[in-house]
N, C-alpha and C. Protein backbone atom coordinates (compact mmCIF):
# COMPACT_ATOMS: atom_id res chain seq x y z
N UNK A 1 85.81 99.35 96.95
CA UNK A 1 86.97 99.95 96.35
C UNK A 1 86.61 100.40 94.93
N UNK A 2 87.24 101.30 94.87
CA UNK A 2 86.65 102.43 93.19
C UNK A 2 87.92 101.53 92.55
N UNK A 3 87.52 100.98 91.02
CA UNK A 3 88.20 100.25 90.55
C UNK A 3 88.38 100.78 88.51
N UNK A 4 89.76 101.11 88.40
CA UNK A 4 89.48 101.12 86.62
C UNK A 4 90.06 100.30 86.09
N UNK A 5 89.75 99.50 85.08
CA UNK A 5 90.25 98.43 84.42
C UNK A 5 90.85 98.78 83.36
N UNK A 6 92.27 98.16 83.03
CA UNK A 6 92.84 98.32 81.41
C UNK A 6 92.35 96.98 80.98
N UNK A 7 92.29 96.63 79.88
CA UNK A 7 91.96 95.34 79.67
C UNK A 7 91.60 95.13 78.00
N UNK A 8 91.96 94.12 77.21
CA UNK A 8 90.89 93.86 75.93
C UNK A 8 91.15 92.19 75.66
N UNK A 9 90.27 92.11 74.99
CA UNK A 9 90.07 90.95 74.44
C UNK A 9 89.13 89.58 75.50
N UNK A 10 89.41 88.51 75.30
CA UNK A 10 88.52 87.53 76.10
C UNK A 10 89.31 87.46 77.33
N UNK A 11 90.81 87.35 77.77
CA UNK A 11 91.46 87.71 78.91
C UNK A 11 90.71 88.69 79.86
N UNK A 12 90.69 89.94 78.70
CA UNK A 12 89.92 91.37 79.61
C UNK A 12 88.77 91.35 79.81
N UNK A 13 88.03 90.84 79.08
CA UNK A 13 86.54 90.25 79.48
C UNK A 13 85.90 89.81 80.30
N UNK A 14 86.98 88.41 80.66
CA UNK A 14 86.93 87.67 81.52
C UNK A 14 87.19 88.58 82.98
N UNK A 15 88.54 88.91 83.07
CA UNK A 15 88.83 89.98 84.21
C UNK A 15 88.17 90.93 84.37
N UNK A 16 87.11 91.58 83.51
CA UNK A 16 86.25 92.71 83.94
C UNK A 16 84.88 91.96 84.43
N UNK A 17 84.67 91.27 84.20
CA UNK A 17 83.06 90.29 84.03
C UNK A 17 83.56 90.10 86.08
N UNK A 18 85.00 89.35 86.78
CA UNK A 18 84.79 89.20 87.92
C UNK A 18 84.93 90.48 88.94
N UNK A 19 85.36 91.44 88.22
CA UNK A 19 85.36 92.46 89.08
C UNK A 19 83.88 93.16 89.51
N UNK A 20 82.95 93.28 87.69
CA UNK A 20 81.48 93.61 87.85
C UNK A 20 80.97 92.83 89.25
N UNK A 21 81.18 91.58 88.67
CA UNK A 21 80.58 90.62 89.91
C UNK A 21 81.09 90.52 91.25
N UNK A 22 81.89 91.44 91.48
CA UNK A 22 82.67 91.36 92.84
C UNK A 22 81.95 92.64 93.68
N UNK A 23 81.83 92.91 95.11
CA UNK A 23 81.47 93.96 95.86
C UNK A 23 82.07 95.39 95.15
N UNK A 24 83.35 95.22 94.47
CA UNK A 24 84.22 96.45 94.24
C UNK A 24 83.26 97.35 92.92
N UNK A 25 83.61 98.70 93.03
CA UNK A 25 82.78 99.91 92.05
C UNK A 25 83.83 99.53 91.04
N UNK A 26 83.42 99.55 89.86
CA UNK A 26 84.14 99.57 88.50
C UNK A 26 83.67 101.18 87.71
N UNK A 27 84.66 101.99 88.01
CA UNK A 27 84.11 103.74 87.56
C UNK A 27 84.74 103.77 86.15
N UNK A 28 85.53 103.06 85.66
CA UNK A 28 86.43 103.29 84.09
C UNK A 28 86.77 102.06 83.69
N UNK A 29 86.36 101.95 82.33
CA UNK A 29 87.25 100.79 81.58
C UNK A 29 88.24 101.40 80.63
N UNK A 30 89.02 100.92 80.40
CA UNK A 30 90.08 101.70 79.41
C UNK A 30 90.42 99.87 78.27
N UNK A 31 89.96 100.35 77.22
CA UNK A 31 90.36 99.26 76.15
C UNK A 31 90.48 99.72 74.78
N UNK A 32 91.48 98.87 73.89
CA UNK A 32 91.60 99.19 72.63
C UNK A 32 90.41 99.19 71.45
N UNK A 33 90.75 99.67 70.76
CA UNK A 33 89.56 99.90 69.56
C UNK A 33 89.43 98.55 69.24
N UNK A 34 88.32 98.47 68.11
CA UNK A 34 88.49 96.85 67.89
C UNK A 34 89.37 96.79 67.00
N UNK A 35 89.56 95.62 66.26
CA UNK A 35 90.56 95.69 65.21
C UNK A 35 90.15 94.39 64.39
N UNK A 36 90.38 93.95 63.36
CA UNK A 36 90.32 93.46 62.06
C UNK A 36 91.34 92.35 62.14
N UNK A 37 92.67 92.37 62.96
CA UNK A 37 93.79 91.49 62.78
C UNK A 37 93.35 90.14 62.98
N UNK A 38 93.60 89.01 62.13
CA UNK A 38 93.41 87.76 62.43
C UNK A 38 93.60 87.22 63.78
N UNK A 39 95.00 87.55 64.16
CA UNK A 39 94.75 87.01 65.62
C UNK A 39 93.82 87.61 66.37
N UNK A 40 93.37 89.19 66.71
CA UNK A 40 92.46 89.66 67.43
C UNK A 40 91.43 89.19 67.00
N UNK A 41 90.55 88.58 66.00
CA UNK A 41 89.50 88.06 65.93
C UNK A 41 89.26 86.88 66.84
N UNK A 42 90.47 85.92 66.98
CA UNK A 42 90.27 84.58 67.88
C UNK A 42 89.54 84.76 69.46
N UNK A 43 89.87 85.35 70.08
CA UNK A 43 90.04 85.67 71.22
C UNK A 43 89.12 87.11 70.98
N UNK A 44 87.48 87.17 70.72
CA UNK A 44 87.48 88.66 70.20
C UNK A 44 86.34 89.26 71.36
N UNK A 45 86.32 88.69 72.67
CA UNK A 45 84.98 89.27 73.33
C UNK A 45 85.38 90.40 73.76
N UNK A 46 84.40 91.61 73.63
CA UNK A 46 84.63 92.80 73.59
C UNK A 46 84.66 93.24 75.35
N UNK A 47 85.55 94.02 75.38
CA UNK A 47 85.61 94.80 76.78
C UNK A 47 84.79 95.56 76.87
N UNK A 48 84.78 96.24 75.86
CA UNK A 48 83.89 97.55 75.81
C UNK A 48 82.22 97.21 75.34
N UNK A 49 81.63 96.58 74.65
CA UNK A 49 80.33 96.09 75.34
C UNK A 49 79.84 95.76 76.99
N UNK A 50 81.11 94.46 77.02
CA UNK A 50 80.65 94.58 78.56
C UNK A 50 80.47 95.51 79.82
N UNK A 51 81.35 96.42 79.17
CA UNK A 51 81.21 97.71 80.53
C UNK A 51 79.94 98.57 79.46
N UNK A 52 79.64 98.78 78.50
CA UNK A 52 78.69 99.86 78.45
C UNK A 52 77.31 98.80 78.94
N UNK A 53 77.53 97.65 79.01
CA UNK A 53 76.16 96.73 78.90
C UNK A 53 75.84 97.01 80.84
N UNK A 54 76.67 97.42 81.53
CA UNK A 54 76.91 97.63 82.47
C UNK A 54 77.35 99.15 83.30
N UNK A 55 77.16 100.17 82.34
CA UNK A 55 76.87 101.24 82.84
C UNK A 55 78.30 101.99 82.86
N UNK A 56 79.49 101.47 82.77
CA UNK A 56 80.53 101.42 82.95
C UNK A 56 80.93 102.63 81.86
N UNK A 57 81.86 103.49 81.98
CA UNK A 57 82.55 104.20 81.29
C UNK A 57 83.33 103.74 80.93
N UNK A 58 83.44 104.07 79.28
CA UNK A 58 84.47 103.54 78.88
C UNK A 58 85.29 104.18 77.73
N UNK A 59 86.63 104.22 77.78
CA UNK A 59 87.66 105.36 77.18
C UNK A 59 88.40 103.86 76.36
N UNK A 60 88.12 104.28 74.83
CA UNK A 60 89.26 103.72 73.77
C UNK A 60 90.81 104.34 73.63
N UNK A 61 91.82 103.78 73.76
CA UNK A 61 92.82 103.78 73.54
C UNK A 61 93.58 102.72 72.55
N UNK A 62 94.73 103.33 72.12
CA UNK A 62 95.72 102.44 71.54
C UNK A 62 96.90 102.47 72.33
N UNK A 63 96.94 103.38 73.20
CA UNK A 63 98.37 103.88 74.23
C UNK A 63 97.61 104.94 75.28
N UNK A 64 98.15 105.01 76.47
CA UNK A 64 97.73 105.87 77.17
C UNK A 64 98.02 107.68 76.84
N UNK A 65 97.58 107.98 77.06
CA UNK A 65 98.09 109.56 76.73
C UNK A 65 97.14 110.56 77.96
N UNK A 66 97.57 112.35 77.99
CA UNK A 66 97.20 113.10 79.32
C UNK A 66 95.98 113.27 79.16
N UNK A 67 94.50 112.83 78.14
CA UNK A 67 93.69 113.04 78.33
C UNK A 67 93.34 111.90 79.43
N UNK A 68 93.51 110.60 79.02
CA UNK A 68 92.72 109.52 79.94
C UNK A 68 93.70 109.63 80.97
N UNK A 69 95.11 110.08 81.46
CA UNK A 69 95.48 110.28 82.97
C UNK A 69 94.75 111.53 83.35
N UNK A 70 94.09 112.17 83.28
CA UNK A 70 93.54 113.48 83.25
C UNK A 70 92.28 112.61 84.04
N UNK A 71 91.47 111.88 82.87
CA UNK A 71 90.34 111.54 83.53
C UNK A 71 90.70 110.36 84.67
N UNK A 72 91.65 109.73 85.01
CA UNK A 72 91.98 108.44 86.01
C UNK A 72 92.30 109.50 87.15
N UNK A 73 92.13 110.96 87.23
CA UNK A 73 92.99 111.53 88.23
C UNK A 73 91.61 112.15 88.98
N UNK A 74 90.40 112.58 87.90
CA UNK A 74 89.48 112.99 88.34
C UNK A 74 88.45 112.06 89.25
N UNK A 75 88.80 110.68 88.62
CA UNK A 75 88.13 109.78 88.86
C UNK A 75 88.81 109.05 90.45
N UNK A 76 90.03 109.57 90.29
CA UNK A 76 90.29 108.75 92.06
C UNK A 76 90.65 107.25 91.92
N UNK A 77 90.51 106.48 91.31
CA UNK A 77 90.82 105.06 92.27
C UNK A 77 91.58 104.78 92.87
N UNK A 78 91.11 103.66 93.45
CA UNK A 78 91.80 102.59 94.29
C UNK A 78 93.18 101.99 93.54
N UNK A 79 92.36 101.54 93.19
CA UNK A 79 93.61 100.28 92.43
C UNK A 79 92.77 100.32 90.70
N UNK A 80 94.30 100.02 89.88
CA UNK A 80 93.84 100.17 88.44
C UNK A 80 94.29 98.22 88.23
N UNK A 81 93.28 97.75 87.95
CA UNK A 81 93.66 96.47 87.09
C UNK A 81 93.76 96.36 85.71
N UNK A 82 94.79 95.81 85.51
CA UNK A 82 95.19 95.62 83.93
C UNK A 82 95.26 94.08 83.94
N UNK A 83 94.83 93.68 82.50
CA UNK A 83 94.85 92.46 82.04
C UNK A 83 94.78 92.48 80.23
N UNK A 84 95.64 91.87 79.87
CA UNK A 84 95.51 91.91 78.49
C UNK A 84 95.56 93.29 77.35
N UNK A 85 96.16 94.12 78.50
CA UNK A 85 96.80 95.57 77.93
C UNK A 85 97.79 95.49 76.80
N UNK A 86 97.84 95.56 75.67
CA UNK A 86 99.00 95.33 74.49
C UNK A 86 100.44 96.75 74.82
N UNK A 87 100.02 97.38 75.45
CA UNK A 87 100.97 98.54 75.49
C UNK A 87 101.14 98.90 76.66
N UNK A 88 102.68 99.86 77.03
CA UNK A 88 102.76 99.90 77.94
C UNK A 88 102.18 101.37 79.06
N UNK A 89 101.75 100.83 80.43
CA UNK A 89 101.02 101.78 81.29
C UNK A 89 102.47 102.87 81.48
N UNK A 90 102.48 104.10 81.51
CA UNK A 90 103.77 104.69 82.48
C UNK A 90 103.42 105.04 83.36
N UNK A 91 104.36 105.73 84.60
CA UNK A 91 104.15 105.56 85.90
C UNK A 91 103.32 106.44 86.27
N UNK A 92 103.20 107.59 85.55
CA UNK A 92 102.27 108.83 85.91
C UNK A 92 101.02 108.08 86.22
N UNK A 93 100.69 106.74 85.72
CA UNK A 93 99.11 106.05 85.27
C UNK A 93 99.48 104.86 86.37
N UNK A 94 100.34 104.16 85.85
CA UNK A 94 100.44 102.73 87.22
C UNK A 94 100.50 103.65 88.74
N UNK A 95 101.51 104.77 89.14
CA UNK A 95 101.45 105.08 90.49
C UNK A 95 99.52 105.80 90.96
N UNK A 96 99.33 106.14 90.32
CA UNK A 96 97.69 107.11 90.58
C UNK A 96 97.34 106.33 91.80
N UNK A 97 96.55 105.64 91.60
CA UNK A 97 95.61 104.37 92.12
C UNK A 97 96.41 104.53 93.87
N UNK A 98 95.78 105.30 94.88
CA UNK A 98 96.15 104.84 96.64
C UNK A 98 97.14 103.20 96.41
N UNK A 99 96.28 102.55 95.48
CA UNK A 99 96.67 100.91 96.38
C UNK A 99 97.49 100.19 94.85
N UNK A 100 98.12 101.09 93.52
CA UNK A 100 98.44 101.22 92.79
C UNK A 100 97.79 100.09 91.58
N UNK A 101 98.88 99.68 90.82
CA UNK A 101 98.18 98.98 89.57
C UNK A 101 98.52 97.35 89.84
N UNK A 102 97.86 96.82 89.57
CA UNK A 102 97.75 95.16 89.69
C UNK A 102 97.89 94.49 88.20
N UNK A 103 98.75 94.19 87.53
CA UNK A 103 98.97 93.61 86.23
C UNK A 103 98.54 92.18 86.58
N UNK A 104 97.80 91.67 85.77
CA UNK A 104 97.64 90.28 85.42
C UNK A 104 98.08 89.57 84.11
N UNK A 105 99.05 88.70 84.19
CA UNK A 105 99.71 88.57 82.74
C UNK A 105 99.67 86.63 82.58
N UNK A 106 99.35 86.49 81.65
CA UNK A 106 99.27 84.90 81.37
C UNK A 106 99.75 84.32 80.90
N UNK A 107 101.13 84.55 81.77
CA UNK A 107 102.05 83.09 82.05
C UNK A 107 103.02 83.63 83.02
N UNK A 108 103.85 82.43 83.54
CA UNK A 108 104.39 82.73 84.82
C UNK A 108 105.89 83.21 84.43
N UNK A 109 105.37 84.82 84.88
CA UNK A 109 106.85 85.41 84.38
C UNK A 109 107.68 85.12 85.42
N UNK A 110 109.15 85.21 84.66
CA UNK A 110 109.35 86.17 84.17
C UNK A 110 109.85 85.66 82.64
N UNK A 111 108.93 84.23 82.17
CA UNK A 111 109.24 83.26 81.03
C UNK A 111 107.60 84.14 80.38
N UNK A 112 108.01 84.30 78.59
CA UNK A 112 106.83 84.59 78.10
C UNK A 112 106.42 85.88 78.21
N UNK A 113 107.04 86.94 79.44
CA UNK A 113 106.63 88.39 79.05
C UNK A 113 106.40 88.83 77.29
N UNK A 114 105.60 89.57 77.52
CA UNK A 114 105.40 90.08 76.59
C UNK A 114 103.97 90.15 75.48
N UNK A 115 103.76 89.74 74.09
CA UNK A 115 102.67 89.43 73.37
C UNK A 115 102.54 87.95 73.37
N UNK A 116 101.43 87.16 73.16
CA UNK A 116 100.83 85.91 73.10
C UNK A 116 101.44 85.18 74.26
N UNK A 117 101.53 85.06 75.19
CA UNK A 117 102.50 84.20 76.21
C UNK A 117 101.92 82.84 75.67
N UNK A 118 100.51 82.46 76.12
CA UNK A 118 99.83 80.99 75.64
C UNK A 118 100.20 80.70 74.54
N UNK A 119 100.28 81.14 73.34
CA UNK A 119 100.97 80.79 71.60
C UNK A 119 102.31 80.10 72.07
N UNK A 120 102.91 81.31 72.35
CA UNK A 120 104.24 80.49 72.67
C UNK A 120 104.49 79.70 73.24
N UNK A 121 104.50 79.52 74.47
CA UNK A 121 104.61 78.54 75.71
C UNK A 121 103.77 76.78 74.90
N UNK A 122 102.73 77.00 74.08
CA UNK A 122 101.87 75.63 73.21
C UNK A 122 103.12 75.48 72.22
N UNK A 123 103.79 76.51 71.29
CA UNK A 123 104.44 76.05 70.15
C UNK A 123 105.67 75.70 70.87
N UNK A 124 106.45 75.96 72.03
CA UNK A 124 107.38 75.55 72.67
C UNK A 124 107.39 74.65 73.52
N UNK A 125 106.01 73.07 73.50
CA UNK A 125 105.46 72.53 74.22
C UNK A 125 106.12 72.12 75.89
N UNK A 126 105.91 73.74 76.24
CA UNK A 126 106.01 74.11 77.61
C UNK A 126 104.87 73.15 78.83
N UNK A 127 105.30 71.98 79.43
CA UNK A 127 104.46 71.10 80.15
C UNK A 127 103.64 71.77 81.50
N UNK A 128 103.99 73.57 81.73
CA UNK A 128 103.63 74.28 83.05
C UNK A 128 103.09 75.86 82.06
N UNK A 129 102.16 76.00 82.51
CA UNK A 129 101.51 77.52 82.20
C UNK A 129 100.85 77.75 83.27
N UNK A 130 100.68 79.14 83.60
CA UNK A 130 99.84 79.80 84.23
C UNK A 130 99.68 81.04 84.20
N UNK A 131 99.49 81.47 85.44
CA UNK A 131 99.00 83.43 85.41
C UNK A 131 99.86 83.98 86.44
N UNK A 132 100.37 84.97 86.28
CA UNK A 132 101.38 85.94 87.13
C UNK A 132 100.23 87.40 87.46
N UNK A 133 100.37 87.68 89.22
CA UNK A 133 99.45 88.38 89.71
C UNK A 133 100.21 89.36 90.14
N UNK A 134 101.06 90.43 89.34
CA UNK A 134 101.99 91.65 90.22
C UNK A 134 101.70 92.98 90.18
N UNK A 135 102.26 93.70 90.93
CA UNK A 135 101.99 94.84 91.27
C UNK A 135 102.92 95.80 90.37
N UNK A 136 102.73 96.70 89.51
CA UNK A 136 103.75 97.06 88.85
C UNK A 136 104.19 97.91 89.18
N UNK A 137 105.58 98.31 88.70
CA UNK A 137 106.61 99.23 88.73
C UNK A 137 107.77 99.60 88.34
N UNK A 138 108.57 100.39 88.35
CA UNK A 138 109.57 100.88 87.02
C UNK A 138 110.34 99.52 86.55
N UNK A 139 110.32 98.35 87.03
CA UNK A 139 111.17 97.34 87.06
C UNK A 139 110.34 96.83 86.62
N UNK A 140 109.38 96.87 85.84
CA UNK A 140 108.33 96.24 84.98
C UNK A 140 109.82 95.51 83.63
């Protein structure tokens, strides 16, 4: 399966590192620039090393816009995985993909949507965390 990843930080890392390692083609990474912010330093393994260390194309964003749906359209995939995306995909970009977009978000929504789910859920000493595996759509 032809696969493009949204993704940044050690979340997206992590999620691009099992896809490399999986049977599936990885043709696009899509991740944010780096950044300087204290919290983005914690959590700072780069997406975008790992796909160029790996042959992988890879398109910087801060938000999606019609150049990179332009190139996700030329490119065909399967399915687009996102993980650790700070902004939001619109549908022109989540519907593309035959087998559409697969969000991975860490914690079990529909508690914690949003930025830092793990911060919060620790400072609100929440006794259950985990990972939510959905398929997105306008009811995002």
């Amino acid at each position: 399966m032809r696969i493009a990843m949204f993704g940044y930080q050690t979340w997206g890392h992590r999620t691009l590192r099992a896809l490399l390692e999986s049977e599936h083609d990885v043709a696009l990474v899509v991740t944010h620039p780096h950044s300087d912010h204290a919290y983005e330093r914690i959590w700072a393994d780069s997406v975008a090393d790992l796909a160029t260390e790996h042959g992988v194309e890879v398109i910087l964003r801060n938000r999606p816009d019609q150049a990179l749906a332009d190139r996700l359209a030329e490119l065909e995939p399967d399915l687009i995985v996102a993980n650790n995306w700070r902004t939001w995909i619109p549908p022109e970009i989540f519907r593309l993909p035959k087998h559409g977009t697969l969000n991975v978000h860490d914690s079990l929504l529909p508690a914690y949507a949003g930025f830092s789910p793990i911060i919060w859920a620790l400072l609100n000493g929440e006794k259950e965390v985990g990972v939510t595996a959905h398929m997105m759509d306008e009811e995002l």
